[in-house]
Protein backbone atom coordinates (compact mmCIF):
# COMPACT_ATOMS: atom_id res chain seq x y z
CA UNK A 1 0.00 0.00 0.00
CA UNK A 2 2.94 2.13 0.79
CA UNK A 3 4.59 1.55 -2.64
CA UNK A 4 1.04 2.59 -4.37
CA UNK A 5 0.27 5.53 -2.18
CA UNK A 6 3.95 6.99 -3.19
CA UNK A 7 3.26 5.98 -7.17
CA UNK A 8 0.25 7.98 -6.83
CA UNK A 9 1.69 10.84 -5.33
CA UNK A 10 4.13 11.42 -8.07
CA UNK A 11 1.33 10.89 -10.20
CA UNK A 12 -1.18 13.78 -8.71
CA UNK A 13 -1.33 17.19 -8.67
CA UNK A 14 -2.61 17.49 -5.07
CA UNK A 15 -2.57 15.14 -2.51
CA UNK A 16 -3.94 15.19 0.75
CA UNK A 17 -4.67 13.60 3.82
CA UNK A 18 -7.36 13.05 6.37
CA UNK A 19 -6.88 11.81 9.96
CA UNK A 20 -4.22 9.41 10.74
CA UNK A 21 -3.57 9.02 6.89
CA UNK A 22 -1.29 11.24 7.10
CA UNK A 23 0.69 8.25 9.14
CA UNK A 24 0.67 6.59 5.54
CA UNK A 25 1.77 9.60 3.76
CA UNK A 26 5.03 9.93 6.14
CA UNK A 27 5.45 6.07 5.91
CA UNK A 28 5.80 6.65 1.91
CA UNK A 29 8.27 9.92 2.41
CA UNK A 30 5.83 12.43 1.43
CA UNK A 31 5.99 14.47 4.52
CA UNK A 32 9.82 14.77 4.49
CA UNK A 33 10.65 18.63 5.05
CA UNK A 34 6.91 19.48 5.15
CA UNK A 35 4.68 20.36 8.01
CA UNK A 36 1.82 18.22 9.00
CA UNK A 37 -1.07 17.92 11.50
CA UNK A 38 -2.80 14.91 12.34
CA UNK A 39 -5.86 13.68 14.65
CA UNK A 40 -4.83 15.23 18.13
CA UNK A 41 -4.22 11.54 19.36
CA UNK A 42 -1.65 10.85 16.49
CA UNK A 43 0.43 13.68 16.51
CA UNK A 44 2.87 12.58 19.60
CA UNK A 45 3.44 9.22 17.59
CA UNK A 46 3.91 10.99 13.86
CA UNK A 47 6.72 13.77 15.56
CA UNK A 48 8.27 11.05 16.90
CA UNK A 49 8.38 8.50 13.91
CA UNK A 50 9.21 11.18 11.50
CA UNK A 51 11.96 13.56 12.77
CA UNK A 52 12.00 15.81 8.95
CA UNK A 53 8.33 16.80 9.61
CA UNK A 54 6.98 19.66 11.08
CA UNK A 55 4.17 18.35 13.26
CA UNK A 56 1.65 21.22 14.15
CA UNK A 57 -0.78 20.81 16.46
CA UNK A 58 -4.52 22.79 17.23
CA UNK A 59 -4.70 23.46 13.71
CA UNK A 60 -7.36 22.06 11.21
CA UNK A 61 -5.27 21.28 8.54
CA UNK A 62 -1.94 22.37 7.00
CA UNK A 63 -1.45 23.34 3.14
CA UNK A 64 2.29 22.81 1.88
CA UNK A 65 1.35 23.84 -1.38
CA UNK A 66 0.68 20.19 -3.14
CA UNK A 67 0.96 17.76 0.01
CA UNK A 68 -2.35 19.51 2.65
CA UNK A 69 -3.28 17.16 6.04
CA UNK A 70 -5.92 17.39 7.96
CA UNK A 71 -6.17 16.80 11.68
CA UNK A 72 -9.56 14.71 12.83
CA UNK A 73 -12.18 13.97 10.41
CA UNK A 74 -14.40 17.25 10.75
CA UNK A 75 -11.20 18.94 10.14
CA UNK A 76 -11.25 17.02 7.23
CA UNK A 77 -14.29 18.50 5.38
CA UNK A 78 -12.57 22.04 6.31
CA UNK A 79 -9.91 21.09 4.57
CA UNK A 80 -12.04 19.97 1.38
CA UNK A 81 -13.47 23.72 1.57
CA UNK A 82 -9.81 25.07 1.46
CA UNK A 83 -9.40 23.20 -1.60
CA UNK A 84 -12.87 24.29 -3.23
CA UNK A 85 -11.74 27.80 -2.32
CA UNK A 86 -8.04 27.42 -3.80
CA UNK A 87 -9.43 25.77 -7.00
CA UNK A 88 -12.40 27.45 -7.69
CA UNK A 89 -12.94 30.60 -5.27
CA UNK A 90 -14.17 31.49 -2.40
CA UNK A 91 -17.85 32.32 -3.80
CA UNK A 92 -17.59 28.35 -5.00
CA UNK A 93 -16.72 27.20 -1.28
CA UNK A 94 -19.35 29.36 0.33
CA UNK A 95 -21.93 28.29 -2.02
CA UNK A 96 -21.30 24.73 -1.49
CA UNK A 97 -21.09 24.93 2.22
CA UNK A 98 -24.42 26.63 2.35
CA UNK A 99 -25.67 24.15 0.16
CA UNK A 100 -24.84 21.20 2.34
CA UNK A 101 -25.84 23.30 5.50
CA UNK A 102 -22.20 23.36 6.90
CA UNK A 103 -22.29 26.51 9.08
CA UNK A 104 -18.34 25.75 10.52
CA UNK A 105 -16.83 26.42 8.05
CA UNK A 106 -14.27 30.11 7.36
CA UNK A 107 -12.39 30.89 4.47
CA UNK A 108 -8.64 31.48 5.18
């Protein structure tokens, strides 16, 4: 799974991670000189196991550029708005969110 996740990673223009995925993505190297943030019960075990990342904690998610994490699952969806709002605008993202009925989450 490791070999595939890194194949696909050179393969992608984004790629991003929810939760304690972003375990897999520092298993595969992809985190290597980048900052991450993880579920708040994770992020102990990913500084430890992966001394080249910058592990941030209390945020929602972290955006390197190509390579964005997420912390906990919720944190997740924010970070699927970030990417709405990157790709397509901010108009886009609020327009979706209302559309679902996700009041949480704030540009920026």
């Amino acid at each position: 799974m490791i070999a595939w996740v890194k194949a696909q990673d050179q393969r992608t223009e984004f790629t991003l991670s929810v939760c304690t995925g972003t375990r897999v993505l520092a298993a595969a190297g992809i985190l290597d000189g980048l900052q991450a943030t993880t579920h708040f019960g994770s992020l102990d075990e990913l500084a430890a196991n992966n001394p080249t990342t910058t592990v941030l904690r209390d945020v929602r998610y972290v955006d390197n550029g190509r390579v964005v994490t997420s912390a906990g699952v919720s944190a997740g969806i924010d970070m699927a708005f970030h990417m709405v709002q990157r790709l397509l605008g901010e108009d886009v993202a609020r327009q979706t969110a209302r559309y679902i009925e996700y009041d949480y989450w704030q540009p920026g």
